[in-house]
N, C-alpha and C. Protein backbone atom coordinates (compact mmCIF):
# COMPACT_ATOMS: atom_id res chain seq x y z
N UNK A 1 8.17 35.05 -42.31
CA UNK A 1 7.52 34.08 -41.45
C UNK A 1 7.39 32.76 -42.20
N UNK A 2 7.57 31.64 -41.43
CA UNK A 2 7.22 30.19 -42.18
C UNK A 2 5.97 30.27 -42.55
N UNK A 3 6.15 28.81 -43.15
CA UNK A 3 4.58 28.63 -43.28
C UNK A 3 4.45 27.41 -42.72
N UNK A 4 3.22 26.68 -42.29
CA UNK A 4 2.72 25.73 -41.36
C UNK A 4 3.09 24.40 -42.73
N UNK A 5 3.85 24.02 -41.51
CA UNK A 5 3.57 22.48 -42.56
C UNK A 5 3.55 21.62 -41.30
N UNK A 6 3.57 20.46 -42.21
CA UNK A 6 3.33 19.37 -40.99
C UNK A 6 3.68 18.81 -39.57
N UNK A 7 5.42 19.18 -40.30
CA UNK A 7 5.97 19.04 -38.42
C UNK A 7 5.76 20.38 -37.87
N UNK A 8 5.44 21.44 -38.29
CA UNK A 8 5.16 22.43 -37.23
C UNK A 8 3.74 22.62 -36.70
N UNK A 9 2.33 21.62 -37.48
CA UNK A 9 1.31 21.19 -36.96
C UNK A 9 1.72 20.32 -36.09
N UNK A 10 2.23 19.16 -36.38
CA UNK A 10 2.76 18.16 -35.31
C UNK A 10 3.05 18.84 -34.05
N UNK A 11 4.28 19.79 -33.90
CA UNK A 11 4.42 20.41 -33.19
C UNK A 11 3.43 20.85 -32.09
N UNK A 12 2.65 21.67 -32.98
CA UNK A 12 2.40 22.73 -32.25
C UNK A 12 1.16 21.68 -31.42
N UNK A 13 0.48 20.96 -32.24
CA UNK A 13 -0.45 19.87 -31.09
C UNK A 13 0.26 19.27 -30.58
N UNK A 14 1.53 18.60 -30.49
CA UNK A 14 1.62 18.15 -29.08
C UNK A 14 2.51 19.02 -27.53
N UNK A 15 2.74 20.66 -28.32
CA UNK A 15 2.99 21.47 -27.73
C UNK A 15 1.71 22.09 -26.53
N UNK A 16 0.33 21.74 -27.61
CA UNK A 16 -0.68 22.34 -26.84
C UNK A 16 -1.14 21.21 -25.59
N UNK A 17 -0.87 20.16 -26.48
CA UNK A 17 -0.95 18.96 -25.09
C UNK A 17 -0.53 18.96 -24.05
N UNK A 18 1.09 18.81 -24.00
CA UNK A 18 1.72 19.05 -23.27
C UNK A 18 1.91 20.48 -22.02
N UNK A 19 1.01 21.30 -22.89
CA UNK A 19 1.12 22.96 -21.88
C UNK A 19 -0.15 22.64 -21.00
N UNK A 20 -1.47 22.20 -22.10
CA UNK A 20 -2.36 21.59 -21.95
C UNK A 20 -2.42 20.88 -20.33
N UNK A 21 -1.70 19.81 -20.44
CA UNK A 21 -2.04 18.89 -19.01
C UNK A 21 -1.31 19.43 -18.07
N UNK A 22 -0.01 20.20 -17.89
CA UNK A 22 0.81 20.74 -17.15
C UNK A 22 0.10 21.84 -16.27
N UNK A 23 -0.51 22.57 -17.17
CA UNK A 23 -1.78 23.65 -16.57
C UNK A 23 -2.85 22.93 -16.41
N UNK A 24 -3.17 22.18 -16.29
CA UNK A 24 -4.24 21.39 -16.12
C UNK A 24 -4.42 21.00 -14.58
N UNK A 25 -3.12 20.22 -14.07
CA UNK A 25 -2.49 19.99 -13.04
C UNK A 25 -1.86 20.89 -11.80
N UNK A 26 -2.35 22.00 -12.39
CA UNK A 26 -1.38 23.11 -11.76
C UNK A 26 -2.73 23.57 -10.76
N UNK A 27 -3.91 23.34 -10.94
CA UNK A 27 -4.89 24.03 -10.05
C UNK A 27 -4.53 23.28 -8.42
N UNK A 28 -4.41 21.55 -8.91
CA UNK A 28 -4.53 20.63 -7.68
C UNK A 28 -3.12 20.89 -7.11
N UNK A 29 -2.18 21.19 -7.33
CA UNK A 29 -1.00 21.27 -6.83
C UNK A 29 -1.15 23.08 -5.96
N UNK A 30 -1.21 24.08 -6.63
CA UNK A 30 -1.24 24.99 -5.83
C UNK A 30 -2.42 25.30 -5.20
N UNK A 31 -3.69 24.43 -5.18
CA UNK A 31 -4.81 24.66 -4.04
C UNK A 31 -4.28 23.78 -2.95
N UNK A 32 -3.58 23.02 -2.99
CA UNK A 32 -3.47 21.72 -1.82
C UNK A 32 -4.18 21.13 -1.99
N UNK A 33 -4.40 20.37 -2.81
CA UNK A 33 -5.62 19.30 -3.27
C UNK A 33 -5.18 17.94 -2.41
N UNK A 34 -5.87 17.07 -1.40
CA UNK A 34 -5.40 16.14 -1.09
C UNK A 34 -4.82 15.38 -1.74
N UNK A 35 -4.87 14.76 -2.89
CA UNK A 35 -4.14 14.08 -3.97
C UNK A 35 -3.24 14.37 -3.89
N UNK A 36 -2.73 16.15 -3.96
CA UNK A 36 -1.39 16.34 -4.40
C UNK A 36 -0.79 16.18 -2.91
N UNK A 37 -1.61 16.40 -1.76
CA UNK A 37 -0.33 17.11 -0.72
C UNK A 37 -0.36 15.09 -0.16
N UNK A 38 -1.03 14.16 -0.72
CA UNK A 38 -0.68 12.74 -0.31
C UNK A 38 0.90 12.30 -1.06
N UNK A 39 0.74 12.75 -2.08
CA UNK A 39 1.61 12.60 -3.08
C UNK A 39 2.93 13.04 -2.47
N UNK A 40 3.03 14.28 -2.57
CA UNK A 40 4.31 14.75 -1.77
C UNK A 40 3.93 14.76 -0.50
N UNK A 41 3.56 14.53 0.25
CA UNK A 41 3.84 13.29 1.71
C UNK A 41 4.15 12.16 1.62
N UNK A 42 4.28 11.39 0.64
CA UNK A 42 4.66 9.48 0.86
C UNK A 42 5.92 10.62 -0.11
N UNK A 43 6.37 11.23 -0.77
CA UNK A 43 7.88 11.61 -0.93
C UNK A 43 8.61 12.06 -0.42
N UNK A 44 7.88 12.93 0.72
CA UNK A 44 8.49 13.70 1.79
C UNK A 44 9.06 14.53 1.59
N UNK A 45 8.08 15.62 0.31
CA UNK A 45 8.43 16.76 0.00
C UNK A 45 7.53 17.56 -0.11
N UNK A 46 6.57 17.48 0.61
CA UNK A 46 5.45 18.51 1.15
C UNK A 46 5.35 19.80 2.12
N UNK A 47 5.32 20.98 1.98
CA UNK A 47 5.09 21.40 0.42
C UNK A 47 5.96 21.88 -0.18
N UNK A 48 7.18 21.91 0.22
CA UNK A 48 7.88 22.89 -0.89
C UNK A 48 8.07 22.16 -2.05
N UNK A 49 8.02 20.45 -1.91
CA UNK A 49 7.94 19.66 -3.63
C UNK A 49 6.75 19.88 -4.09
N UNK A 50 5.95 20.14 -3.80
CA UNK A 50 4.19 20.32 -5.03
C UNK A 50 4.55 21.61 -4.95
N UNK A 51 5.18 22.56 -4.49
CA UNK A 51 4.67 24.02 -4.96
C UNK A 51 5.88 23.81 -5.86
N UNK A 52 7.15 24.22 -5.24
CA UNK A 52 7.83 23.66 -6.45
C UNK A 52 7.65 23.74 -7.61
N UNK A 53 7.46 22.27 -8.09
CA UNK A 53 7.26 21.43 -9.08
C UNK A 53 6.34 21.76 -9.70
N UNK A 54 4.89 22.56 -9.33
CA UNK A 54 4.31 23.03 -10.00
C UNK A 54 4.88 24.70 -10.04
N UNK A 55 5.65 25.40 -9.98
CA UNK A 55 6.03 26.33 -10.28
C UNK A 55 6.78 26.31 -12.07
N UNK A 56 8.04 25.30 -11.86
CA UNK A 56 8.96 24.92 -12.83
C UNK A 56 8.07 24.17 -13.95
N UNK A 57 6.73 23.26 -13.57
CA UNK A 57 5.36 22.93 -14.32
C UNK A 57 4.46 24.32 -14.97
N UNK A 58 4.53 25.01 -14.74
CA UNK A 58 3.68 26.76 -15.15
C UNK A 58 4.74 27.10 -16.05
N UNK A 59 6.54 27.03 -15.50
CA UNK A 59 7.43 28.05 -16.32
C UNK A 59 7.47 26.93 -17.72
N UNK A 60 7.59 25.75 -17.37
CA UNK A 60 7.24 24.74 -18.61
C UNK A 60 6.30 25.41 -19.85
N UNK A 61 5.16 25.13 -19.41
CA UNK A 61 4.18 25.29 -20.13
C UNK A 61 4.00 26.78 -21.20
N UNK A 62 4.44 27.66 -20.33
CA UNK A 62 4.52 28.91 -20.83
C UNK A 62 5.59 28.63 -22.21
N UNK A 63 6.86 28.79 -21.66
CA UNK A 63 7.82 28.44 -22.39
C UNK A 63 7.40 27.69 -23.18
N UNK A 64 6.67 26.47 -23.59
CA UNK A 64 6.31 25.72 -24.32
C UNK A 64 5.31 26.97 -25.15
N UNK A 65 4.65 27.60 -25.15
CA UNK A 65 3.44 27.99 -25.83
C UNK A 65 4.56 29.52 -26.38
N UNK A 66 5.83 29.82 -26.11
CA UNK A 66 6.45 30.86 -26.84
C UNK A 66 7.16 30.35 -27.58
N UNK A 67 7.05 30.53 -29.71
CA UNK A 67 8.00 30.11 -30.42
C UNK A 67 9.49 30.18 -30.33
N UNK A 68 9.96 31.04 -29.56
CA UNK A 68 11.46 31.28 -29.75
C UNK A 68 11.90 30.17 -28.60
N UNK A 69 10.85 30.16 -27.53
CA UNK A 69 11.74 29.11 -26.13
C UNK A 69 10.79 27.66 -26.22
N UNK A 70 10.48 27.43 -27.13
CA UNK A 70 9.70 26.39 -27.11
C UNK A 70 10.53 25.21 -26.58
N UNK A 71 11.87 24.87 -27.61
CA UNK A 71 12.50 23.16 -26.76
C UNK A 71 12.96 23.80 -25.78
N UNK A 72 13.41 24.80 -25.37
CA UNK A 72 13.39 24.61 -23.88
C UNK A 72 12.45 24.39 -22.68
N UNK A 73 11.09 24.99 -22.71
CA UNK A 73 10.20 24.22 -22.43
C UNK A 73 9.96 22.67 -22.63
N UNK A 74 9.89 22.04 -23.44
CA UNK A 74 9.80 20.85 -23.98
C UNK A 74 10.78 20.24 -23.36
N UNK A 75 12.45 20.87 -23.01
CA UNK A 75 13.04 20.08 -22.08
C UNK A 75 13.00 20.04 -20.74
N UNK A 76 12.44 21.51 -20.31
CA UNK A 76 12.21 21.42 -18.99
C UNK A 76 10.83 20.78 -18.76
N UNK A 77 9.93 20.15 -19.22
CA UNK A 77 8.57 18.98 -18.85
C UNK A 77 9.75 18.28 -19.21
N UNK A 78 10.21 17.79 -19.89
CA UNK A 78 10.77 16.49 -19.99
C UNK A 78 11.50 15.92 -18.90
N UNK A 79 12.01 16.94 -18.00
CA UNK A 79 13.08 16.83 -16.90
C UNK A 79 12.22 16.54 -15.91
N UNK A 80 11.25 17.71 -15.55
CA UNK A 80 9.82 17.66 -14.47
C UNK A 80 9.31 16.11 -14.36
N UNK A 81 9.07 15.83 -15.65
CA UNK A 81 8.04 15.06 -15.73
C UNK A 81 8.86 13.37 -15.88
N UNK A 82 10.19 13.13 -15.63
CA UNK A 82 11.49 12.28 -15.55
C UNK A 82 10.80 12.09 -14.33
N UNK A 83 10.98 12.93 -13.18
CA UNK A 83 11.01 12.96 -11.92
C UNK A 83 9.82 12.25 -11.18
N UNK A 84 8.82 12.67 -12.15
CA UNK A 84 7.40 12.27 -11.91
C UNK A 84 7.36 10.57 -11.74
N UNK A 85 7.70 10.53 -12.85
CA UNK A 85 7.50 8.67 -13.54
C UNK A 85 8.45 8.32 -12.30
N UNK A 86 9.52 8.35 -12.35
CA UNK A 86 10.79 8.00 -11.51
C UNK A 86 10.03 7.66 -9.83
N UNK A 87 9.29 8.70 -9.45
CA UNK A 87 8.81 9.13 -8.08
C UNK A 87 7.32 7.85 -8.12
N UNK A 88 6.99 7.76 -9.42
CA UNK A 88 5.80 6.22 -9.66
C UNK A 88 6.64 5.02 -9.59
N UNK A 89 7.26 4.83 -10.34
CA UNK A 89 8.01 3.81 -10.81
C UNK A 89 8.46 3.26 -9.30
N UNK A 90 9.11 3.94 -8.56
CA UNK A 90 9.58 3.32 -7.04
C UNK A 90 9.31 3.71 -5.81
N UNK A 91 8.04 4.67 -5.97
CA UNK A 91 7.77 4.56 -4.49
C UNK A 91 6.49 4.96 -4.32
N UNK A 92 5.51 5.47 -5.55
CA UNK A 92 4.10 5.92 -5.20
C UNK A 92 3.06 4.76 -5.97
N UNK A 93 3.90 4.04 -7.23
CA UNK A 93 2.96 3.53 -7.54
C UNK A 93 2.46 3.48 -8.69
N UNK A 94 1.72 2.54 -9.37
CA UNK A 94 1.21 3.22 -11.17
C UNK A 94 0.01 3.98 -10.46
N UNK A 95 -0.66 3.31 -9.86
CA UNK A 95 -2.02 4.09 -9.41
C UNK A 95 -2.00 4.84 -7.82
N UNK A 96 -2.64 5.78 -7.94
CA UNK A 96 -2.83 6.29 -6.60
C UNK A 96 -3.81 6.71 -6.13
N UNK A 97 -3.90 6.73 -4.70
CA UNK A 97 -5.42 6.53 -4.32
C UNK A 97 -6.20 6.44 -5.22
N UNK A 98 -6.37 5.24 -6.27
CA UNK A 98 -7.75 4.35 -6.79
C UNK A 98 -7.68 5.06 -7.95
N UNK A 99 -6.92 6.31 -8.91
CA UNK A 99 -6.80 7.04 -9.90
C UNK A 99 -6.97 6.01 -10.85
N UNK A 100 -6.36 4.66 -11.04
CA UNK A 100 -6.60 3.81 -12.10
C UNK A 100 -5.32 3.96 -13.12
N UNK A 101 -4.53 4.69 -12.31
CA UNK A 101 -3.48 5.22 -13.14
C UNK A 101 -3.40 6.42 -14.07
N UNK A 102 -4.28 7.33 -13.69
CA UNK A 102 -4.46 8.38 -14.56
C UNK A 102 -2.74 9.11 -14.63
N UNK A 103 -2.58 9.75 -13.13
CA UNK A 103 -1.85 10.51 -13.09
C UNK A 103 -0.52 9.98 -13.69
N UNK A 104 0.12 8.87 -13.53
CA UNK A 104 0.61 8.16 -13.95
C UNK A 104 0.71 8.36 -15.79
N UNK A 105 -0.31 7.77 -15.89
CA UNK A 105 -0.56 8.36 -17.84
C UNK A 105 -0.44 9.21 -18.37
N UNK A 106 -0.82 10.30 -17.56
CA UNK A 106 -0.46 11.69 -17.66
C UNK A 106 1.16 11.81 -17.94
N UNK A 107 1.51 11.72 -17.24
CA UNK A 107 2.99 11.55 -16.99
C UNK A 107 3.87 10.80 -18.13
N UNK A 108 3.51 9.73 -18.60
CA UNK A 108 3.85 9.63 -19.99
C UNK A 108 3.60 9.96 -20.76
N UNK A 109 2.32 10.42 -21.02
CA UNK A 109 2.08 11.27 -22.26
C UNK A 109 2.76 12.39 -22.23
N UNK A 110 3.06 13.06 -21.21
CA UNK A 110 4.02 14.59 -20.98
C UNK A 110 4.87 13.82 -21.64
N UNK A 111 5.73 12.90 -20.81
CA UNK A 111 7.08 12.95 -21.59
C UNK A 111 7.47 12.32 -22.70
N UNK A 112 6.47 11.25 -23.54
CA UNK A 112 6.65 11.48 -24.86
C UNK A 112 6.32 12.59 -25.67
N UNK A 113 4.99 13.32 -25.46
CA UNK A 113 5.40 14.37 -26.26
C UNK A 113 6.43 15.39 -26.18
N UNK A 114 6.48 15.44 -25.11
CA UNK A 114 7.98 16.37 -24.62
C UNK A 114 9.31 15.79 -25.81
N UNK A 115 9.35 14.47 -25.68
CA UNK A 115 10.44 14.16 -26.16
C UNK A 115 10.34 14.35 -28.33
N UNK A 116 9.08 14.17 -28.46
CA UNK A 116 8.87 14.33 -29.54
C UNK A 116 8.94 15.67 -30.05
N UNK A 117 8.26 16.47 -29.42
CA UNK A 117 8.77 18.22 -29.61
C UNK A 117 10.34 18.56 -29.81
N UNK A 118 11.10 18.00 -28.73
CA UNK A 118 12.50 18.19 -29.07
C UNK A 118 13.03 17.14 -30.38
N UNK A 119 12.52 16.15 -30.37
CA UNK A 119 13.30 15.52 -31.88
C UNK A 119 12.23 15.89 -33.32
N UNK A 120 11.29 16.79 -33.11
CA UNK A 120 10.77 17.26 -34.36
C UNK A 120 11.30 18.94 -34.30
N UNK A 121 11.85 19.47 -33.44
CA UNK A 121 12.54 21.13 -33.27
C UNK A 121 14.35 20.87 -33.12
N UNK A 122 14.43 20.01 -33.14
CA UNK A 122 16.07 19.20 -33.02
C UNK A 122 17.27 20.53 -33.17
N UNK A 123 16.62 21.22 -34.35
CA UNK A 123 17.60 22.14 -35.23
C UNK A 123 17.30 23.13 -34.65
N UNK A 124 16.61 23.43 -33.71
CA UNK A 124 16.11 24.57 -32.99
C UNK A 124 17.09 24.28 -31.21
N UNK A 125 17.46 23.06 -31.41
CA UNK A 125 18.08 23.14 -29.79
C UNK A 125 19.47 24.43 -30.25
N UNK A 126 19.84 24.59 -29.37
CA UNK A 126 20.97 25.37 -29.42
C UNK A 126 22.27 24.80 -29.81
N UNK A 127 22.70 23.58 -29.80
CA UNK A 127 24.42 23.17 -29.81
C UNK A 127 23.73 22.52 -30.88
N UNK A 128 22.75 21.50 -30.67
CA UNK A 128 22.33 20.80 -31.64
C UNK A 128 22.38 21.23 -33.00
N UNK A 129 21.18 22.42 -33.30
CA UNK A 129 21.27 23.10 -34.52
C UNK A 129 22.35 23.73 -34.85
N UNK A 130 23.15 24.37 -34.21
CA UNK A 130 24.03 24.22 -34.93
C UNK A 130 25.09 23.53 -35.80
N UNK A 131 25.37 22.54 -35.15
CA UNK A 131 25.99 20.93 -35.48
C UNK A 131 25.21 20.85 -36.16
N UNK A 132 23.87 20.60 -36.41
CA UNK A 132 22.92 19.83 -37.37
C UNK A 132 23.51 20.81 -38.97
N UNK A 133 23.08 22.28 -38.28
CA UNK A 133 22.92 23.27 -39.72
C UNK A 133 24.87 23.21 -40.39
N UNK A 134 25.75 22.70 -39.54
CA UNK A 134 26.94 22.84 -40.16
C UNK A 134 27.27 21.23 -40.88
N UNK A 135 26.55 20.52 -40.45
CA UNK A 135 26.62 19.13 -41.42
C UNK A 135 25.40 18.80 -42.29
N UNK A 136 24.61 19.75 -42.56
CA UNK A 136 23.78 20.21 -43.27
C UNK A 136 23.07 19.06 -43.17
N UNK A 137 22.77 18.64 -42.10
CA UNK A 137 21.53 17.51 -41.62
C UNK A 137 20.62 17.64 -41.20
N UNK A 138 20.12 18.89 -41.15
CA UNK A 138 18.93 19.32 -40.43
C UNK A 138 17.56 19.85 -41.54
C-alpha cells in the first residue's frame, strides 16, 4: 500500500469536494425541488434531464470516492458538470431564481476540481499512464 503524501492528500480533498457537492445536489434533483424542475423546464428537459443527470451525478460521486475508478469519476463530473456551465453560460444564466449565483459556483468548483483530480492522477488515466509510465514522465 502507498503511503499518503501530498498529491494524494490533495487528491483525496478535492475528491471529497467534489463527491461532496454532487451528493449534496442530488436530494433537490430527485425530490423535484422547484429549483431543479425550473431549471430543466427553461431547458426543456424535465424530467428525464434532472433525473438523469442526477443519476450519472450519484454514479460520479461514487466512482470518485473508489480508489481504483477514481479519474473516471473525476471525468465523468467533469463531463456532467461541462454541461452544467454550458446550460448557464447560454440559456439559464449565472444566477437563478435570485441564487446569487450559487449553483452556478458550484459548478465551477466541480469542474476545476474535477479537472485537477485528473491532472494530479494523470498516470492513473488509462492510455495516459501508460504513455506517461513508457516515457518515464510520470
Amino acid at each position: 500500500m502507498r503511503g499518503l503524501n501530498a498529491t494524494a492528500v490533495a487528491s483525496w480533498v478535492l475528491q471529497l469536494l467534489v463527491a461532496g457537492i454532487l451528493l449534496q445536489t442530488l436530494f433537490f434533483k430527485f425530490t423535484g425541488a422547484a429549483e431543479s424542475v425550473y431549471i430543466f423546464s427553461t431547458l426543456g428537459a424535465e424530467p428525464w434531464g434532472r433525473i438523469g443527470s442526477g443519476v450519472v451525478e450519484l454514479i460520479a460521486a461514487v466512482l470518485l470516492l473508489i480508489p481504483l475508478t477514481t479519474t473516471i469519476g473525476a471525468a465523468l463530473a467533469l463531463a456532467v458538470i461541462t454541461g452544467a456551465i454550458v446550460s448557464h453560460v447560454t440559456i439559464l444564466g449565472i444566477e437563478v431564481q435570485g441564487d446569487g449565483g450559487l449553483l452556478f459556483g458550484l459548478a465551477v468548483t466541480v469542474f476545476v476540481a474535477s479537472a485537477l483530480i485528473l491532472l494530479l492522477r494523470r498516470d492513473e488515466i488509462p492510455l495516459v499512464g501508460v504513455w506517461l509510465r513508457a516515457h518515464s514522465l510520470a
